[in-house]
N, C-alpha and C. Protein backbone atom coordinates (compact mmCIF):
# COMPACT_ATOMS: atom_id res chain seq x y z
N UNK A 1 0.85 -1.19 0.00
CA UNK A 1 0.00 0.00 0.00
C UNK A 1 0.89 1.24 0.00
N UNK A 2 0.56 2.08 -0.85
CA UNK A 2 1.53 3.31 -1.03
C UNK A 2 1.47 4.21 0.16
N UNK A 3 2.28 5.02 0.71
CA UNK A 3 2.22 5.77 2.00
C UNK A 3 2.67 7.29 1.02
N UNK A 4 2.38 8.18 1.94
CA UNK A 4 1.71 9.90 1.55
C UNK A 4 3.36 9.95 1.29
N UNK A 5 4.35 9.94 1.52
CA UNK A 5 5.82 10.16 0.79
C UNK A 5 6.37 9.62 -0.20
N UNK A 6 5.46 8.77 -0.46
CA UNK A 6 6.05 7.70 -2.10
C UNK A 6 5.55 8.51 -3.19
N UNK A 7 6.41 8.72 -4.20
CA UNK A 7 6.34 10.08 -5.39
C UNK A 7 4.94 9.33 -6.17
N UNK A 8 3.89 10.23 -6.70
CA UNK A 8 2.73 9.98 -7.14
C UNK A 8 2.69 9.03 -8.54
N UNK A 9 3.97 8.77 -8.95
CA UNK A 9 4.63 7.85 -9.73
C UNK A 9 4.33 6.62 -9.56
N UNK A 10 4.04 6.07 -8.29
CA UNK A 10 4.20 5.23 -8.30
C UNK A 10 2.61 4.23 -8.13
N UNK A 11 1.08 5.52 -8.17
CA UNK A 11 0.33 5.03 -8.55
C UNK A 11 -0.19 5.82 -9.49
N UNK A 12 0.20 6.41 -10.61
CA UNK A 12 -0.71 7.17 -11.58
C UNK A 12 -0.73 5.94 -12.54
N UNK A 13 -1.21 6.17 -13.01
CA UNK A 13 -1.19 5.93 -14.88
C UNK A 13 -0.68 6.14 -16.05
N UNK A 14 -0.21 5.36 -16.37
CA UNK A 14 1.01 5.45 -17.19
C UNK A 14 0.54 5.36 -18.75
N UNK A 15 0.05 4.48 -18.76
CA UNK A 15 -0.77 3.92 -20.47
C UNK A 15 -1.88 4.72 -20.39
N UNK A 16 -1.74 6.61 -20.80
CA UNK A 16 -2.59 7.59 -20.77
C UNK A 16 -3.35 7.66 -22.07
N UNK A 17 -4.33 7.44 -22.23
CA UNK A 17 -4.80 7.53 -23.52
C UNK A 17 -5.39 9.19 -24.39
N UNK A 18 -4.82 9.97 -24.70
CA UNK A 18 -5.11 11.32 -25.28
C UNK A 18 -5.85 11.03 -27.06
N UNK A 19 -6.60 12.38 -26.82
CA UNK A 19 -7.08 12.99 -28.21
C UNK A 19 -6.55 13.83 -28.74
N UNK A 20 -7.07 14.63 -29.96
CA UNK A 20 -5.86 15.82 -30.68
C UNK A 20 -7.28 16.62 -30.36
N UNK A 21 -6.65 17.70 -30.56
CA UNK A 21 -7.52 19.08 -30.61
C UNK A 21 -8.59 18.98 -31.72
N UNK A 22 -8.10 18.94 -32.72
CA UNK A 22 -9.04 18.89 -33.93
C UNK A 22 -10.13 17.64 -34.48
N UNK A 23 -9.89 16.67 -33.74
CA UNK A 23 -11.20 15.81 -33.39
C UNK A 23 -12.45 15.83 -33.26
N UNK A 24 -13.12 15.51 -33.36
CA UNK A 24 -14.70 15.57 -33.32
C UNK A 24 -14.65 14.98 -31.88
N UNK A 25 -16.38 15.82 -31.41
CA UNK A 25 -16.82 14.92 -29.79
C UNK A 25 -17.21 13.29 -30.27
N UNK A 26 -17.58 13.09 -31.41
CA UNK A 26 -18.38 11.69 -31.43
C UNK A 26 -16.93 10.59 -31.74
N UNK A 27 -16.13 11.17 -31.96
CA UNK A 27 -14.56 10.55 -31.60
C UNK A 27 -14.29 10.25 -30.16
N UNK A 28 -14.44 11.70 -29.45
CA UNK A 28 -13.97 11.74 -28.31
C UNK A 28 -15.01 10.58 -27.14
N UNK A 29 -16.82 10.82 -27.71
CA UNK A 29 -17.35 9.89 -27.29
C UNK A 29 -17.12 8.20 -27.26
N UNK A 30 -16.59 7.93 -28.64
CA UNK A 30 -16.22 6.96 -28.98
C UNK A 30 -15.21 6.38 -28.16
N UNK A 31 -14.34 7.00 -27.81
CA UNK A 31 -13.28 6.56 -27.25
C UNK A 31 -13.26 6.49 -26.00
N UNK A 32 -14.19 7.15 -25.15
CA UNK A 32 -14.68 7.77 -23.86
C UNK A 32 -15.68 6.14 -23.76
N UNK A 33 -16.46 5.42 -24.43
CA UNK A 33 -17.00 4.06 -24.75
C UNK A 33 -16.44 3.34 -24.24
N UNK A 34 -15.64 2.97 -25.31
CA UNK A 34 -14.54 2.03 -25.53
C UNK A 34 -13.34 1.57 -24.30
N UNK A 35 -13.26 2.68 -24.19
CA UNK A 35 -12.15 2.99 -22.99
C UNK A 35 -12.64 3.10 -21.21
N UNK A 36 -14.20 3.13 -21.45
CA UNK A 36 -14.39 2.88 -20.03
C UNK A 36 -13.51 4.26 -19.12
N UNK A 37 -13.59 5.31 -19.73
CA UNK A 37 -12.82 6.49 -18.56
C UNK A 37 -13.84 7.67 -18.63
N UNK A 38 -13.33 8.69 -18.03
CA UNK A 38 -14.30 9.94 -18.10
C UNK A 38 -13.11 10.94 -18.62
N UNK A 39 -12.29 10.91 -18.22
CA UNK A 39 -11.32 12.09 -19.28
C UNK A 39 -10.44 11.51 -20.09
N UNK A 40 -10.22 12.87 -20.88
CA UNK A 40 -9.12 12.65 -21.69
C UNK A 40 -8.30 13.98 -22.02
N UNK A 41 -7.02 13.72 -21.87
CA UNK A 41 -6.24 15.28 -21.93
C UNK A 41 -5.91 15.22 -23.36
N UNK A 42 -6.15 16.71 -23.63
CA UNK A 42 -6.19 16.85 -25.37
C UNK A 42 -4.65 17.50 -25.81
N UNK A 43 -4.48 16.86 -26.68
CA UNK A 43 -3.03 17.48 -27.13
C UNK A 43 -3.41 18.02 -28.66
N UNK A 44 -2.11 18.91 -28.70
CA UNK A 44 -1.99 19.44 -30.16
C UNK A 44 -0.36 19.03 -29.86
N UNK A 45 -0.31 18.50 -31.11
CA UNK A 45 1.26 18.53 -31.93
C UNK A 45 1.91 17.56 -31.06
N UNK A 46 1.49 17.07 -29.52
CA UNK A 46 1.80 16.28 -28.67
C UNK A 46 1.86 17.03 -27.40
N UNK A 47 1.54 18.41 -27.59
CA UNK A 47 1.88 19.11 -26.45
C UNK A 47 0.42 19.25 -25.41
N UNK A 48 0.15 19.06 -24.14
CA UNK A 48 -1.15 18.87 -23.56
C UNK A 48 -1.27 20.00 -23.66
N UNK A 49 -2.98 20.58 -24.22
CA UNK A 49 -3.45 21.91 -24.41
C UNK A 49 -4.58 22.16 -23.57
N UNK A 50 -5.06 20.65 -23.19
CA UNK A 50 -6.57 21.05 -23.00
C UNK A 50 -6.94 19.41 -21.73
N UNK A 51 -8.21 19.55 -21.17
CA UNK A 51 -8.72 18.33 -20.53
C UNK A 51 -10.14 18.16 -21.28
N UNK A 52 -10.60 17.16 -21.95
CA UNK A 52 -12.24 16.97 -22.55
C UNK A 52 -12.72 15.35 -20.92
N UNK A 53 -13.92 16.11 -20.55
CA UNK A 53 -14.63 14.69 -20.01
C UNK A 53 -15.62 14.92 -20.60
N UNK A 54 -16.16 13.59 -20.02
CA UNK A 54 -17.39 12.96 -20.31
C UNK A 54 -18.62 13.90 -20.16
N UNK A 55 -18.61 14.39 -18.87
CA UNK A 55 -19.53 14.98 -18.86
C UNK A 55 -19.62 16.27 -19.49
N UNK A 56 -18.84 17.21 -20.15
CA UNK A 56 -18.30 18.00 -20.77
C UNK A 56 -19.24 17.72 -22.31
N UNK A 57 -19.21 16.69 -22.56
CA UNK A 57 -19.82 15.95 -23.56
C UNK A 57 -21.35 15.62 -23.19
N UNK A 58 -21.62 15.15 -22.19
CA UNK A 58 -23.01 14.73 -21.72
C UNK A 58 -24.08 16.25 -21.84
N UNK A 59 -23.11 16.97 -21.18
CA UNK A 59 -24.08 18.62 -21.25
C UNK A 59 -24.57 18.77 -22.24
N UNK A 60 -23.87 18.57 -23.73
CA UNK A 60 -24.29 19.48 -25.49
C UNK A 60 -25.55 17.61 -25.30
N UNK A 61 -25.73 17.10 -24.66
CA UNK A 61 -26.51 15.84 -25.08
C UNK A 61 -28.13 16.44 -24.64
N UNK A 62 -28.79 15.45 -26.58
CA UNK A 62 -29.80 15.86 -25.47
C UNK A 62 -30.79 14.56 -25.19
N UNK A 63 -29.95 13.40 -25.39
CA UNK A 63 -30.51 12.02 -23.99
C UNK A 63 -31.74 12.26 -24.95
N UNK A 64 -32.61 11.67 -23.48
CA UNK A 64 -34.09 11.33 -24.21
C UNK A 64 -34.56 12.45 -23.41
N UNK A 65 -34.27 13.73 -23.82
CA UNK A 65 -35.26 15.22 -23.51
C UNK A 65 -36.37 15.04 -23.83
N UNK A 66 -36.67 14.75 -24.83
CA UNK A 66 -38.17 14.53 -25.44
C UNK A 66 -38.97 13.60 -25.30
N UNK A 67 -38.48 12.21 -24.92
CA UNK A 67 -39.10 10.95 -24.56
C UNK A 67 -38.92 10.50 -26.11
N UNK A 68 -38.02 10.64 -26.50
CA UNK A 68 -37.85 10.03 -28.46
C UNK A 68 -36.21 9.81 -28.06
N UNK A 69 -35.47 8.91 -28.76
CA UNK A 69 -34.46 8.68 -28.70
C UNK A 69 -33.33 9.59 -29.40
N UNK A 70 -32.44 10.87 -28.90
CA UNK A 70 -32.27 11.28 -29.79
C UNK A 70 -30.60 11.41 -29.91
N UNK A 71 -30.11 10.32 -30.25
CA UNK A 71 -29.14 9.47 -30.38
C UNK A 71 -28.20 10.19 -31.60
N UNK A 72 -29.24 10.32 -32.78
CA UNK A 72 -28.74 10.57 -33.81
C UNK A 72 -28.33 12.02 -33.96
N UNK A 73 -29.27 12.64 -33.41
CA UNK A 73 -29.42 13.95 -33.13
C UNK A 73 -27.68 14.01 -32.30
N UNK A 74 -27.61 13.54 -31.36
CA UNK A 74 -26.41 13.94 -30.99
C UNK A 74 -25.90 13.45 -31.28
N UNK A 75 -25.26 12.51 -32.44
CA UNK A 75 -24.05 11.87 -33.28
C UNK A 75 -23.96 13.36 -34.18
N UNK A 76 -24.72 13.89 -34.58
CA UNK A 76 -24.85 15.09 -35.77
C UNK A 76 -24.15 15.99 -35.00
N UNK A 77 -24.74 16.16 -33.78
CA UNK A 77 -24.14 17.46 -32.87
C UNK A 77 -22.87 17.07 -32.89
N UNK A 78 -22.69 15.88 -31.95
CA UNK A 78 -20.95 15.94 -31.90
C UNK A 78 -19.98 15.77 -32.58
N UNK A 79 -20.39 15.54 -34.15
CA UNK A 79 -19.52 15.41 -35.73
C UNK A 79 -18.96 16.79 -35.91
N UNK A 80 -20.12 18.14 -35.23
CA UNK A 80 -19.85 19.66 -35.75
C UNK A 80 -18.93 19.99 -35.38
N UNK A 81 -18.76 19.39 -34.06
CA UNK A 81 -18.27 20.12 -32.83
C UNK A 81 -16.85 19.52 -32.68
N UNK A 82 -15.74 20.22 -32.88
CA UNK A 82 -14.74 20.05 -32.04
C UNK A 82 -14.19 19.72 -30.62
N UNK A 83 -13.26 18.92 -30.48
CA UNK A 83 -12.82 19.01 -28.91
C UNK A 83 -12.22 20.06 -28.50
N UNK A 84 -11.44 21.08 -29.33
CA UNK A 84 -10.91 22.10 -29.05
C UNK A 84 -12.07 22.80 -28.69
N UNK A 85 -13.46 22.79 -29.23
CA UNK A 85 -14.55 23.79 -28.85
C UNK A 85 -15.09 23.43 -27.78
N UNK A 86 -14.44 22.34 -26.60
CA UNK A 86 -15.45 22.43 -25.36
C UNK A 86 -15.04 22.09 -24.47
N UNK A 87 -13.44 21.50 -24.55
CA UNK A 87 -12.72 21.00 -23.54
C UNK A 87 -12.18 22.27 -22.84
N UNK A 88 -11.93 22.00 -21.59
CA UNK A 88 -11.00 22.77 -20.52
C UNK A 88 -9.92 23.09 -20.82
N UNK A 89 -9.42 24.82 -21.09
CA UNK A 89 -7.88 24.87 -21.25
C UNK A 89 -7.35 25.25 -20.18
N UNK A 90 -6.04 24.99 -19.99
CA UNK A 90 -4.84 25.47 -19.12
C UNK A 90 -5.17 24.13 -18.13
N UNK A 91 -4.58 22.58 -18.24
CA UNK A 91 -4.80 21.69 -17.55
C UNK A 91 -4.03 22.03 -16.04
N UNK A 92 -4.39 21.79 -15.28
CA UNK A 92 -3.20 21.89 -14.39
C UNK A 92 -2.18 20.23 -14.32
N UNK A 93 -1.29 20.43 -13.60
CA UNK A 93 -0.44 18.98 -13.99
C UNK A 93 0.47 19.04 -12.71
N UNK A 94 0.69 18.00 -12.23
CA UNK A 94 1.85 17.79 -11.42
C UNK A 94 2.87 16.94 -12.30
N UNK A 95 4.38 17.19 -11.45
CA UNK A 95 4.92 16.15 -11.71
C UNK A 95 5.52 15.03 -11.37
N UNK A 96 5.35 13.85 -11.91
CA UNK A 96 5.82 12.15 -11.38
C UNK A 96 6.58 12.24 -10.39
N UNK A 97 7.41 13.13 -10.20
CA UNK A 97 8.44 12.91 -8.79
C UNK A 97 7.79 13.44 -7.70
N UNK A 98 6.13 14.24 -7.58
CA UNK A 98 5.89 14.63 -6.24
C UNK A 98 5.03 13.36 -5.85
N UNK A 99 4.99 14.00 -4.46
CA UNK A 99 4.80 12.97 -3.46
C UNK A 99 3.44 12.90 -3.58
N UNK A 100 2.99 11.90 -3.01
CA UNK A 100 1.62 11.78 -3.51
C UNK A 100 0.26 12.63 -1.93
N UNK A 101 1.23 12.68 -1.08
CA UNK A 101 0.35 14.09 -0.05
C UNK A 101 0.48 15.23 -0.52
N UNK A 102 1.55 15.42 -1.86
CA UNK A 102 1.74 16.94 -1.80
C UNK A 102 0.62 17.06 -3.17
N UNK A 103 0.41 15.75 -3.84
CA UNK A 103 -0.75 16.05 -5.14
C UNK A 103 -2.36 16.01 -4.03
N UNK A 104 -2.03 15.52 -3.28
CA UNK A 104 -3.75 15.20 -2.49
C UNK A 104 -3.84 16.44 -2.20
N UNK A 105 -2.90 17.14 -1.83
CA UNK A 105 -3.21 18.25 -0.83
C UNK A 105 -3.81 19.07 -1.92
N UNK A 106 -2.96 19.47 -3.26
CA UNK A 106 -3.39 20.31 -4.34
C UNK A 106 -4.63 20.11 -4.77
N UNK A 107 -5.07 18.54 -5.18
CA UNK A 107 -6.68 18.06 -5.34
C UNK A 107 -7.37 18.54 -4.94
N UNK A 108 -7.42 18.67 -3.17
CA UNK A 108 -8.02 19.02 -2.40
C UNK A 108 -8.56 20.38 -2.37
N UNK A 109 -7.15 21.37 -2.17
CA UNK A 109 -7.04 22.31 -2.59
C UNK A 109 -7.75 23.34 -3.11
N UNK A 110 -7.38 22.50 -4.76
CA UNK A 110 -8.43 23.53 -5.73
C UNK A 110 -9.93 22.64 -6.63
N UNK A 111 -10.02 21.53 -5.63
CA UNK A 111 -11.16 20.94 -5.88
C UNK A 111 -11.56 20.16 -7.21
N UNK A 112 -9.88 19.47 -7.57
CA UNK A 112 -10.16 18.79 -8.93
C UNK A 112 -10.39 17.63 -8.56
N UNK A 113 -11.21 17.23 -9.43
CA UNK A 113 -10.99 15.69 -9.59
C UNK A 113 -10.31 14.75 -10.01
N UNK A 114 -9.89 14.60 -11.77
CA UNK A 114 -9.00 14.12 -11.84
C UNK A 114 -7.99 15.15 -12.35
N UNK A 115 -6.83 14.47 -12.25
CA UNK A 115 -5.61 15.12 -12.58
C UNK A 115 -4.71 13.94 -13.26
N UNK A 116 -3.75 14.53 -14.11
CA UNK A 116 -3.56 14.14 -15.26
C UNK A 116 -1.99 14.27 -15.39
N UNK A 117 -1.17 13.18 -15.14
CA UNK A 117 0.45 13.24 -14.80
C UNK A 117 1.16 13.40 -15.93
């Protein structure tokens, strides 16, 4: 079991799965599926620009608003729409060598949820 001085390295996630900026949401949905996660940090050129979640995506949805399935309706929406047009910029980030009380404390902090190494 990891203790609050072992660098946050040593339980993040390593096999990070990212999108590009210029992507479509029904990509980003797709992969958000598939992948069983709720975020994904968006890169351009490789450089992290941005954070897209799920629910970020769930908001432009509009589910069964109407009591009609409107599924398609939001495959159309999220083809228009870019990830650059809805994801979070300026990610915040720690890095792999801090300790993992000094990332809780920051979580805590400024009230993120996930964070993204």
């Amino acid at each position: 079991m990891p203790v609050k001085k072992d660098k946050i390295e040593t339980i993040m996630t390593t096999a990070v799965v990212t999108v590009d900026i210029d992507k479509s949401l029904h990509y980003a949905k797709t992969i958000f599926d598939k992948k069983k996660i709720r975020h994904l940090p968006v890169v351009d050129n490789r450089k992290l620009v941005g954070m897209l979640s799920l629910t970020d995506i769930m908001r432009l949805s509009f589910g069964n608003t109407y009591g009609i399935d409107d599924s398609e309706t939001d495959k159309t929406l999220f083809e228009m729409l870019t990830i650059g047009q809805v994801m979070k910029e300026h990610p915040m980030f720690v890095d792999s060598e801090d300790s993992i009380k000094k990332v809780a404390e920051i979580l805590t902090k400024e009230s993120f949820m996930p964070c993204r190494l």
